[in-house]
Protein backbone atom coordinates (compact mmCIF):
# COMPACT_ATOMS: atom_id res chain seq x y z
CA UNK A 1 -215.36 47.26 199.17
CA UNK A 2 -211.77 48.46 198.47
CA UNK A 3 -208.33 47.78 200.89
CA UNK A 4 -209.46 50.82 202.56
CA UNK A 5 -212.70 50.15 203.59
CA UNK A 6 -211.84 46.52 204.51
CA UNK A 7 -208.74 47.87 206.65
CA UNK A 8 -211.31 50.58 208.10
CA UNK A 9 -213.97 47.39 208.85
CA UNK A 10 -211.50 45.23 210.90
CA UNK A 11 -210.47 48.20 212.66
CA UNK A 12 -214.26 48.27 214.09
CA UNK A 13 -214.19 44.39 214.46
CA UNK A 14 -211.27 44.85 216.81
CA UNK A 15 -212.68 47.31 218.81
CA UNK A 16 -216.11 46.42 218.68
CA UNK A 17 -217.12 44.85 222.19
CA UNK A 18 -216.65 40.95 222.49
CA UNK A 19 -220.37 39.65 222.27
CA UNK A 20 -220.11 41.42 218.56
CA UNK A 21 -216.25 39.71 218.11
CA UNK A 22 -217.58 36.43 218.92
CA UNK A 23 -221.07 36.39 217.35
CA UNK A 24 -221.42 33.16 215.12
CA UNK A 25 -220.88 33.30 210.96
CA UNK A 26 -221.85 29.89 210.31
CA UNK A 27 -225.20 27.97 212.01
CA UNK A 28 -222.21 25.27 213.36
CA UNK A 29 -220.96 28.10 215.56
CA UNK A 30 -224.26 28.50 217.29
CA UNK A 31 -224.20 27.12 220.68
CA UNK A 32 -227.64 26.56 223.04
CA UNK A 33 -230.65 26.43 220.47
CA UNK A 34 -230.75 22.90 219.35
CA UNK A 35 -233.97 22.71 218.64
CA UNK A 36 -233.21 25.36 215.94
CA UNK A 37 -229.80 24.58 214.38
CA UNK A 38 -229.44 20.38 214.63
CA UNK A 39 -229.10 18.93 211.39
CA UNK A 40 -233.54 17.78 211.35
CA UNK A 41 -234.24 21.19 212.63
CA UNK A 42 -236.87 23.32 210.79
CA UNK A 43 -234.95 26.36 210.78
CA UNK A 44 -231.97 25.44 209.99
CA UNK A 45 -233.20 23.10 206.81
CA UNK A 46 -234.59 26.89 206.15
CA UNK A 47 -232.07 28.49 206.01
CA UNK A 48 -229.62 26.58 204.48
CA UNK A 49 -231.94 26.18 201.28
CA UNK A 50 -231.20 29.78 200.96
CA UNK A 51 -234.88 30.76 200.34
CA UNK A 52 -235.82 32.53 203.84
CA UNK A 53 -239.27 32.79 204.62
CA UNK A 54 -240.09 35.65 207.08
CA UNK A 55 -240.27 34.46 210.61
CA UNK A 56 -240.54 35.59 214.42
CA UNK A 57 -238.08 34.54 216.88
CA UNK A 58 -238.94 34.62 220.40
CA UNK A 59 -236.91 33.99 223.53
CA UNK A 60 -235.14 35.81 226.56
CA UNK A 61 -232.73 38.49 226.18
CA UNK A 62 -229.02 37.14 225.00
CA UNK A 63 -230.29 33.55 223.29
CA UNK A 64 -228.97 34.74 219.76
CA UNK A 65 -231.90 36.31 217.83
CA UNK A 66 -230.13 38.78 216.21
CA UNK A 67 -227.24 36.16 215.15
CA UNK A 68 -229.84 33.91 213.69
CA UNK A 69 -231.53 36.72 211.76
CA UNK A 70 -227.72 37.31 210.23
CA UNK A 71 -227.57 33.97 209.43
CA UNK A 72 -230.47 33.89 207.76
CA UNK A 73 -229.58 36.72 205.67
CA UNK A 74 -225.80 35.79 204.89
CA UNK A 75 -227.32 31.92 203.72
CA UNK A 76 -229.59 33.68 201.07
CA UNK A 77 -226.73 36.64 200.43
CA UNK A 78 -229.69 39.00 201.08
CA UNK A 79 -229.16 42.61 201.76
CA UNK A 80 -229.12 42.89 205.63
CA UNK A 81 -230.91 45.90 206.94
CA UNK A 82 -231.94 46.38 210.90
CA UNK A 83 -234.51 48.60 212.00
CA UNK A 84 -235.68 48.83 216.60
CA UNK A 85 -239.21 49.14 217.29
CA UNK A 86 -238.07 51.16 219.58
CA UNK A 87 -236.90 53.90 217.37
CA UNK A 88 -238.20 53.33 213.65
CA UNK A 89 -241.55 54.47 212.66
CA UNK A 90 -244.27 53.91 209.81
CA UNK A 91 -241.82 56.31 207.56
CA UNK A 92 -238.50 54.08 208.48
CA UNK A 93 -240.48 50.87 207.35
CA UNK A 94 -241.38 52.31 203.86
CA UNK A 95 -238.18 53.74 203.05
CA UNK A 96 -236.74 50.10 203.90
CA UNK A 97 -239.46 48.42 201.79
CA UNK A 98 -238.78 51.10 198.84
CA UNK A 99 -235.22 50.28 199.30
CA UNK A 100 -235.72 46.72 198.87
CA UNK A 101 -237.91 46.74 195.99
CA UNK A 102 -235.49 48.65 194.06
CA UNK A 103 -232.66 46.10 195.35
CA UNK A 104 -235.28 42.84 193.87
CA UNK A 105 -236.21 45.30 190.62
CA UNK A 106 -232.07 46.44 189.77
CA UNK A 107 -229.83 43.46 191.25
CA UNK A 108 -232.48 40.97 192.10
CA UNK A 109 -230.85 40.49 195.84
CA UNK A 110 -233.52 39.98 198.25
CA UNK A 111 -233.78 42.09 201.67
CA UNK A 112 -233.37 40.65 205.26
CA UNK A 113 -235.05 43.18 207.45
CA UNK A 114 -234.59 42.42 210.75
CA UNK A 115 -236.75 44.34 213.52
CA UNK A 116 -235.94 43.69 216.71
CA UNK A 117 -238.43 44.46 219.95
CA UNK A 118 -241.53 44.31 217.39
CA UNK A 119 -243.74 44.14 220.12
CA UNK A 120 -242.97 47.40 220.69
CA UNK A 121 -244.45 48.24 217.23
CA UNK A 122 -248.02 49.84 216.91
CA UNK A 123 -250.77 47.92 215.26
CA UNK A 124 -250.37 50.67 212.43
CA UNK A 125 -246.50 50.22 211.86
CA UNK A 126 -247.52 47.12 211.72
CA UNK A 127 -249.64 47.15 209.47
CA UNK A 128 -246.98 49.43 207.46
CA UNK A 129 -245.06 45.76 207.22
CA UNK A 130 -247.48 43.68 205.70
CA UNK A 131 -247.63 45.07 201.55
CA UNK A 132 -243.93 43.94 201.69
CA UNK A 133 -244.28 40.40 203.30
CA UNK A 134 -246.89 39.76 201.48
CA UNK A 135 -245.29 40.43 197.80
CA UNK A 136 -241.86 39.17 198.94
CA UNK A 137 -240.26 42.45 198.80
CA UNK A 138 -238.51 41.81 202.27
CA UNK A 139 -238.05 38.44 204.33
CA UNK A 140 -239.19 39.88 207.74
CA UNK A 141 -237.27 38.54 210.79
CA UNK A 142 -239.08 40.06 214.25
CA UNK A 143 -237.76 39.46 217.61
CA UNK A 144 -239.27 39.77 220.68
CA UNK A 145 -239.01 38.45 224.57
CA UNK A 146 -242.70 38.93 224.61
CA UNK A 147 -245.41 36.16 224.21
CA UNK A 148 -246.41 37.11 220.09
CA UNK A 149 -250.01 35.84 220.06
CA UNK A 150 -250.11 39.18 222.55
CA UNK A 151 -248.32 41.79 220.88
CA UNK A 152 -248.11 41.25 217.45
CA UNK A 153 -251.46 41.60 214.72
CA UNK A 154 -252.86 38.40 213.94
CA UNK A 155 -252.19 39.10 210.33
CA UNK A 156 -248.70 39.39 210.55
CA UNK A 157 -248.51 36.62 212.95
CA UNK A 158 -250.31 34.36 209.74
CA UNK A 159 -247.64 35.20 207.41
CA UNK A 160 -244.68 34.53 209.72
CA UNK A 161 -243.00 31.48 211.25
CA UNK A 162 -242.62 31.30 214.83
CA UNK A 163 -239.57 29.87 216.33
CA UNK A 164 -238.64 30.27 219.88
CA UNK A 165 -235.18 31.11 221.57
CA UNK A 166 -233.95 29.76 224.71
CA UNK A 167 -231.70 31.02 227.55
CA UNK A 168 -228.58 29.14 227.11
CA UNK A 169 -227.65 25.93 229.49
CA UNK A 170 -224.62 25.39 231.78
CA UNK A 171 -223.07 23.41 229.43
CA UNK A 172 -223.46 26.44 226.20
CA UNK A 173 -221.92 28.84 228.40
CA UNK A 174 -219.27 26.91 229.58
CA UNK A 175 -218.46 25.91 225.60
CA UNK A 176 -219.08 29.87 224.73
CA UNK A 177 -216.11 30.71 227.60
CA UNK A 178 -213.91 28.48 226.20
CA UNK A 179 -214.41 29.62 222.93
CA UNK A 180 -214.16 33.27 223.99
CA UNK A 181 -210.64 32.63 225.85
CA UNK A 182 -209.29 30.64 222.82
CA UNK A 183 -210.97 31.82 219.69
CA UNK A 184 -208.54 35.02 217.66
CA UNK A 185 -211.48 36.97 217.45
CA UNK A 186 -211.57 36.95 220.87
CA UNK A 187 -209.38 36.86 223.93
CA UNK A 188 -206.86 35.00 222.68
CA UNK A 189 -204.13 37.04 222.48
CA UNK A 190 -204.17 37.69 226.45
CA UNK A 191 -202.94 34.30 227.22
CA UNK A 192 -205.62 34.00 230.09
CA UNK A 193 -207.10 30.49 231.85
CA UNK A 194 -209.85 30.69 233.77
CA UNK A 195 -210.71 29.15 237.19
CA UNK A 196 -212.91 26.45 237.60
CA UNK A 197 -214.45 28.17 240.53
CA UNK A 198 -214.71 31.57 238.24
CA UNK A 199 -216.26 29.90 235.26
CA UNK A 200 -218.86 27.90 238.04
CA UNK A 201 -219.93 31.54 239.19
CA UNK A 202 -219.71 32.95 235.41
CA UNK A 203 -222.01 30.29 234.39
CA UNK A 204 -224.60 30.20 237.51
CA UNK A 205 -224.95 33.94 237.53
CA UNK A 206 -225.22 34.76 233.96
CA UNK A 207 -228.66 33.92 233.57
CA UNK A 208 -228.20 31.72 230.71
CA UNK A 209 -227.64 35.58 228.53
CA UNK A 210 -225.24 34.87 226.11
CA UNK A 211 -224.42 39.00 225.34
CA UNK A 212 -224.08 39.44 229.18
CA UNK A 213 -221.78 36.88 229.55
CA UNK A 214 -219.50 37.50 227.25
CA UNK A 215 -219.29 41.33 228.16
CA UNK A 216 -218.93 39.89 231.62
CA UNK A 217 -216.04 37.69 230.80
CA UNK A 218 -214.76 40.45 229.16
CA UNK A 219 -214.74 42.83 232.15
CA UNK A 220 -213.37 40.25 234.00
CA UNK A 221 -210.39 40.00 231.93
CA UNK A 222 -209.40 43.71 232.48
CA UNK A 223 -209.70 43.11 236.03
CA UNK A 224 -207.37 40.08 235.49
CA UNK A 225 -204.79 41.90 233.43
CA UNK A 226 -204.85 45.20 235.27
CA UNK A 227 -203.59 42.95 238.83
CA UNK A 228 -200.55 41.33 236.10
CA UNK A 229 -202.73 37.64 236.44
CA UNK A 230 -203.45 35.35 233.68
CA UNK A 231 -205.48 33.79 235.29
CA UNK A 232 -209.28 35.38 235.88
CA UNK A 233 -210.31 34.19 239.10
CA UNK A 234 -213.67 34.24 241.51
CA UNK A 235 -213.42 37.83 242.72
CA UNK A 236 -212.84 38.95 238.85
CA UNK A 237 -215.49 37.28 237.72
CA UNK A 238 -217.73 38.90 241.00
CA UNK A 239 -216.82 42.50 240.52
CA UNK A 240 -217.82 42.17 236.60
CA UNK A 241 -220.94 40.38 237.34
CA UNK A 242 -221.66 42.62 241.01
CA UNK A 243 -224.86 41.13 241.17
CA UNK A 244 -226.93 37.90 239.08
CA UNK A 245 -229.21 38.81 236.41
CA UNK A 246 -232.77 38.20 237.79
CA UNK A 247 -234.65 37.55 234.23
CA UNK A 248 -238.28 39.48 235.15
CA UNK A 249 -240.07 41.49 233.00
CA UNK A 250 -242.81 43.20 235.47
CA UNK A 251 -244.41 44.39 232.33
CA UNK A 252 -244.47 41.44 229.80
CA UNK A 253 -244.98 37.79 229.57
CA UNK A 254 -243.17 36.82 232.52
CA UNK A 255 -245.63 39.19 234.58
CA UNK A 256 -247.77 36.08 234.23
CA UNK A 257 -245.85 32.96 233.97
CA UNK A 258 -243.98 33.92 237.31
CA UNK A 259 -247.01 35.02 238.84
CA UNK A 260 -248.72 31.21 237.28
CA UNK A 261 -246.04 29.73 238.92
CA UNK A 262 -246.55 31.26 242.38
CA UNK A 263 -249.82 30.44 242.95
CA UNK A 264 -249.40 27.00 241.63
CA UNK A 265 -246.78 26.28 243.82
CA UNK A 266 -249.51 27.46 246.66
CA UNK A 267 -251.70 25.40 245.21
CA UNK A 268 -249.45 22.70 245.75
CA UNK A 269 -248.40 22.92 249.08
CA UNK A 270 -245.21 23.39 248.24
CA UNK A 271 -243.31 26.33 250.22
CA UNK A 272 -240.24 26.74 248.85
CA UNK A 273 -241.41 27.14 245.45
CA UNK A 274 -243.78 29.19 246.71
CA UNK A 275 -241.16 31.64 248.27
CA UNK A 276 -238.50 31.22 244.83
CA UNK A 277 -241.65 32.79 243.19
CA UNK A 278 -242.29 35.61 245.47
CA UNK A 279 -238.39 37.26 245.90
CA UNK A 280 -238.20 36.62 241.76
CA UNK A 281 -240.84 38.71 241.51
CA UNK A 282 -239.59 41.00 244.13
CA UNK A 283 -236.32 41.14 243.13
CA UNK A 284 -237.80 41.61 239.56
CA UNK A 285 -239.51 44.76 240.80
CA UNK A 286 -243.24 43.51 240.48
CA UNK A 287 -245.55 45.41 242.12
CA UNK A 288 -246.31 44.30 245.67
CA UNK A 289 -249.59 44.72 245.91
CA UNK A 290 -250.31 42.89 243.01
CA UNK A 291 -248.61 39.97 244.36
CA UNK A 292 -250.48 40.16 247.94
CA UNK A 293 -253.84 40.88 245.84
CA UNK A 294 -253.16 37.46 244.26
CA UNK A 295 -252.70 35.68 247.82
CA UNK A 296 -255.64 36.83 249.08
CA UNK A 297 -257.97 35.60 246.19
CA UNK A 298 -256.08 32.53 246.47
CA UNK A 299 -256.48 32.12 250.52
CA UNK A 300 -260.85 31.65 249.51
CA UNK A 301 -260.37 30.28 246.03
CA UNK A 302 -258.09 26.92 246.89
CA UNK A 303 -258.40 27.09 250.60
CA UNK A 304 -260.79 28.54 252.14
CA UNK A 305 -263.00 27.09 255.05
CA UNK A 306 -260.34 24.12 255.29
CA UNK A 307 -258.45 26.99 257.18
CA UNK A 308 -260.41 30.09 257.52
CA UNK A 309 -257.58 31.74 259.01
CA UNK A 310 -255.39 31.43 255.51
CA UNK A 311 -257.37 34.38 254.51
CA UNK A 312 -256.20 36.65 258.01
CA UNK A 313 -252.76 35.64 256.96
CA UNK A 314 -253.39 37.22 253.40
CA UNK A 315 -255.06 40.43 254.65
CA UNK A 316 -252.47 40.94 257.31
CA UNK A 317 -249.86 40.51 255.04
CA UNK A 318 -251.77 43.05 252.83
CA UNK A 319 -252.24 45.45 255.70
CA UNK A 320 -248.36 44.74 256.84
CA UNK A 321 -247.29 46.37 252.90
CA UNK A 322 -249.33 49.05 253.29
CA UNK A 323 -247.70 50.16 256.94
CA UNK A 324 -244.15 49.73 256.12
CA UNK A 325 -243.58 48.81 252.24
CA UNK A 326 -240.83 46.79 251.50
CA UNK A 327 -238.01 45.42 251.92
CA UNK A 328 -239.27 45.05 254.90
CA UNK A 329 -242.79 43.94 254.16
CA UNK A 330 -241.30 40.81 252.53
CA UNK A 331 -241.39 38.94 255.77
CA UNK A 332 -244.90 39.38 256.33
CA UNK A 333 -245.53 38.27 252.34
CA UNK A 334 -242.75 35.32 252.93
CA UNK A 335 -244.50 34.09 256.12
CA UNK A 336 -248.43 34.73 254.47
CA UNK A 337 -246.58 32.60 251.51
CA UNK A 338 -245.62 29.97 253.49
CA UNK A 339 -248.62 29.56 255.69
CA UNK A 340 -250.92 29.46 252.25
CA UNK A 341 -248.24 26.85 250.75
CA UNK A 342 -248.73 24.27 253.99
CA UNK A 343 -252.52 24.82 254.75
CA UNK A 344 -254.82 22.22 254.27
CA UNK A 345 -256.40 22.59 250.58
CA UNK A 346 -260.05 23.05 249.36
CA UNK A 347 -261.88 24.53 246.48
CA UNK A 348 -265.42 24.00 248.39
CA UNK A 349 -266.08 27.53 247.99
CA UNK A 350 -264.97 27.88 244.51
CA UNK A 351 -266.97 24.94 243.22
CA UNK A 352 -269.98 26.66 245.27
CA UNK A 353 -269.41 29.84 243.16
CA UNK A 354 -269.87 28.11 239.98
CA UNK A 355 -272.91 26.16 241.21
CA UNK A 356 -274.14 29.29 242.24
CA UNK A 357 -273.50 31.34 239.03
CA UNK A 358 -275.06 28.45 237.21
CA UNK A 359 -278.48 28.12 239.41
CA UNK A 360 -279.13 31.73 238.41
CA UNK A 361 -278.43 31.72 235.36
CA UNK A 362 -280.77 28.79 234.51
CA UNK A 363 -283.91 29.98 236.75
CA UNK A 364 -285.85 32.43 237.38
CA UNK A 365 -287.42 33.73 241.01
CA UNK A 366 -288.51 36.68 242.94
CA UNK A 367 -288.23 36.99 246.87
CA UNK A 368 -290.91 35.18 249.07
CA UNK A 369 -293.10 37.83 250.63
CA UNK A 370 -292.03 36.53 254.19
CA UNK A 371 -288.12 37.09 253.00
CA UNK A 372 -288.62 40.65 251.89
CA UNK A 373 -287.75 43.64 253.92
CA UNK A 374 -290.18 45.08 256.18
CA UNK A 375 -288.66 47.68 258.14
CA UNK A 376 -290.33 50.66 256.50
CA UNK A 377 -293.84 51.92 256.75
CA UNK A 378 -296.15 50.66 254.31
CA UNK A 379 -294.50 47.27 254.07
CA UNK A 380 -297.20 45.04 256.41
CA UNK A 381 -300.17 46.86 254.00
CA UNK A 382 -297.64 44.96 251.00
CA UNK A 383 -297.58 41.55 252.96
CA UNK A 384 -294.11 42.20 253.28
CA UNK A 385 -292.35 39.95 256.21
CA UNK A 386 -295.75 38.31 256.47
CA UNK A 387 -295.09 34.97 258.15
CA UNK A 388 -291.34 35.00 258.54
CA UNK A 389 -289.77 33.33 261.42
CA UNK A 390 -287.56 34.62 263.24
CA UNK A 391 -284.30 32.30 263.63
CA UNK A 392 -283.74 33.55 267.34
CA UNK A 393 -286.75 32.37 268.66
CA UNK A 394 -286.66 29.04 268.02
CA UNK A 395 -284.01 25.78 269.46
CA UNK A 396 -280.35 25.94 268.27
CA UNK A 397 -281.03 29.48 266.75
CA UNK A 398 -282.53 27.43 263.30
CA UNK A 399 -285.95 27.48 261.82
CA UNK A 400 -286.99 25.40 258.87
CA UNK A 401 -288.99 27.78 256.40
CA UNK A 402 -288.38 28.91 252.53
CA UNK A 403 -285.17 30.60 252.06
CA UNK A 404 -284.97 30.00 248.46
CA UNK A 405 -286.69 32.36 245.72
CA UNK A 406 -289.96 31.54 244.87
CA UNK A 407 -290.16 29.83 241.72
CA UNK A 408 -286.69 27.86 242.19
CA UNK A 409 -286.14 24.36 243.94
CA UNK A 410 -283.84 24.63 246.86
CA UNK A 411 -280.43 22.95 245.69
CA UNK A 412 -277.18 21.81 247.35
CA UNK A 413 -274.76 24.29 246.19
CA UNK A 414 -271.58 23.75 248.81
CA UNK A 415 -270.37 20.63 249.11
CA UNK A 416 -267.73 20.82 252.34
CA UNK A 417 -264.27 19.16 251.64
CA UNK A 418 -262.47 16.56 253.09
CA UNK A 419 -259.48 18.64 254.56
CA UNK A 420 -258.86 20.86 257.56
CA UNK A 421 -261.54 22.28 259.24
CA UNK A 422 -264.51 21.41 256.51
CA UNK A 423 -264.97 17.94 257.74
CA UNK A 424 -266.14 19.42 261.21
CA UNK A 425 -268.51 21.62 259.04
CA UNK A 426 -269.89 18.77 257.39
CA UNK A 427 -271.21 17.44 260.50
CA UNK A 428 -272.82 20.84 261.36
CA UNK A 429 -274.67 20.67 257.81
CA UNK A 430 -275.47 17.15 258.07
CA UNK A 431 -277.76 18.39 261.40
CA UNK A 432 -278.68 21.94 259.72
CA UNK A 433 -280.03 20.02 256.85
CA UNK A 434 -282.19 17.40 258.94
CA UNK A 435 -284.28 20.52 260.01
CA UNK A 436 -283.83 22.63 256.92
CA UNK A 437 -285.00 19.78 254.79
CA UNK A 438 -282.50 19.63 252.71
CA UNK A 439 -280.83 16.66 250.95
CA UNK A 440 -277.85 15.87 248.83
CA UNK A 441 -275.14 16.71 250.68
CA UNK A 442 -271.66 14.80 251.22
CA UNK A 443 -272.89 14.55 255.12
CA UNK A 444 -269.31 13.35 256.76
CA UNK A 445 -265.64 13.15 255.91
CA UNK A 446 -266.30 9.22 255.75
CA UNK A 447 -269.07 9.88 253.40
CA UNK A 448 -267.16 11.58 251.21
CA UNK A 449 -264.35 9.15 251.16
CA UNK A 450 -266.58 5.71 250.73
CA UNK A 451 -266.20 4.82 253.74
CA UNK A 452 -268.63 3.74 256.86
């Protein structure tokens, strides 16, 4: 590179925006991934050897993978090359790898390629990768916010390293502030302090994004200098920020581990989780209806006849979308989520399923002649309905007589809980089963507990 093209380069540094200024050059610089730069860490022992294997780095938006891939390439002085998923194609990735076997072949320099959003990748771009990982033509460095063992081919995933990125704490954003205000490469030439109350809202609404905070600090500072203050203050910080990041991806991993955490917090009985969950996800832009859709399977799976009604509050909420949409269907979903949060708990009905599934699956019956319909002419010549008894006609509306399939034992297959409403019920099947015949049921909440 000659004076002019080094002149022409810090030209661009200087202008470039400040999340590029202030990106780390040396692993010491990296703030917020211990787990990947402390002096024991795995990658870091990796990369300072200065023989890179290829790896996949996976974490939220802003936690530094494209940093760390730089790093790994200026440790090994490899040729750095960059290449989105979003963008490149099958013919991008073999130019690169005929690039960088020429590079190994002529100058012996190995080739960083760095691919960022690889999910986004096909499985036959791929595949397109895997000739040059293999050999060692390029050190591969994929990044993605998505869960890999989803979107990337198990065959690439065997040749490459995983390590994962996380969002950065209070304390790394606080440290990446101060180094922002204070560092040359960064703002400090403007002479600016911040407010303690500025930085507090800088680092709660930031979302622990490293790239949005620093391009939010840096809007703040124009703000700052444009009203002749040194000092950036609450409001500044505000207007840069105008709203907090709400980290939701409707479409990827988060789709599920939100949606995980919902319903566990339901399962739980713990409300306010419950409702953090649902506006995430609504403020995320999730579909509603797949949210409500999940409430209502959980109102039968881990409630139901505790509180029969826990599954009225899930359609209604359902049928309360479908009227008026949202926003303002979110207080019908908020009050369904609450009511499902403190309602007594029970998977009766669930373990009844299973019990169920199982009995069929292990025998083998046909309907008893009295059982089988006999509405249609014909049927009595067939012995169809022959001896049935008809419930109505007999005390209490109950009649003991086969109900099972012919060929299988009649078995206990619900086994009432001990919560809300299902200890009543136990009593009822305690006196159903005394005529029915039937025996090895929990028969009372006392029962069920140990207890006389």
């Amino acid at each position: 590179m000659d004076l002019f093209e080094a002149a022409g380069e810090e030209r661009i540094q200087r202008s470039a925006p400040l999340p590029a200024r202030m990106r780390p050059t040396t692993i010491a610089e990296v703030v917020g991934q211990a787990a990947l730069v402390a002096p024991t860490a795995a990658f870091r022992k990796i990369v300072e050897s200065g023989r890179p294997v290829s790896m996949l780095l996976w974490g939220p938006p802003g936690t530094g993978k494209t940093t760390l891939a730089r790093l790994v390439a200026s440790h090994s002085e490899a040729a750095f090359v960059t290449l989105s998923a979003t963008s490149a194609g099958v013919k991008d990735v073999r130019e690169v790898l005929a690039t960088a076997r020429n590079r190994l072949t002529m100058e012996e320099r190995r080739t960083v390629l760095f691919l960022d959003e690889i999910h986004r990748f096909s499985k036959s771009q791929q595949d397109a990768l895997l000739p040059g990982v293999e050999d060692g033509t390029i050190v591969l460095v994929g990044a993605t916010t998505e869960n890999p063992f989803f979107e990337v081919n198990s065959p690439l995933m065997s040749r490459m390293t995983l390590f994962r990125t996380e969002k950065l704490d209070d304390q790394a954003v606080r440290t990446m502030v101060d180094r922002a205000l204070t560092d040359e490469r960064g703002l400090a030439d403007h002479g600016l302090t911040i407010h303690p109350d500025a930085i507090d809202a800088l680092v709660d609404r930031s979302g622990g994004d490293a790239r949005h905070t620093l391009n939010a600090l840096e809007v703040a500072a124009t703000l700052t200098a444009s009203r002749g203050s040194t000092e950036i203050g609450f409001d500044d910080v505000s207007e840069a920020l105008q709203r907090r990041i709400v980290r939701y991806d409707k479409a990827g991993d988060q789709h599920y581990d939100v949606v995980s955490a919902f319903i566990k917090s339901l399962r739980g009985s713990d409300p306010d989780a419950a409702l953090y969950w649902l506006h995430l996800m609504i403020e995320g832009g999730e579909d509603p209806e797949f949210i409500v859709r999940r409430m209502i399977i959980l109102a039968s799976e881990d409630i139901g006849l505790a509180d029969p009604n826990a599954l009225l509050q899930a359609n209604a909420a359902a049928q309360a979308l479908a009227m008026v949409g949202l926003p303002e269907a979110s207080f019908a979903l908020s009050q369904a989520a609450v009511y499902l949060a403190v309602a007594p708990k029970s998977n009766s009905v669930t373990n009844a399923i299973g019990a169920a599934r199982t009995l069929v699956m292990e025998t083998s019956g046909t309907v008893p002649e009295h059982l089988r319909d006999s509405h249609y002419a014909g049927a009595s010549k067939l012995g169809h309905g022959a001896g049935y008894r008809y419930a109505h006609d007999h005390p209490h509306h109950i009649v003991s007589q086969e109900y099972f399939a012919d060929g299988v034992e009649p078995t206990v297959l619900y086994q009432p809980g001990t919560e809300g409403r299902e200890p009543a019920l136990s009593q009822r099947l305690a006196w159903i089963d005394q005529i029915l015949g039937r025996a090895g049921r929990t028969r009372s909440h006392e029962e069920a507990h140990g207890t006389e």
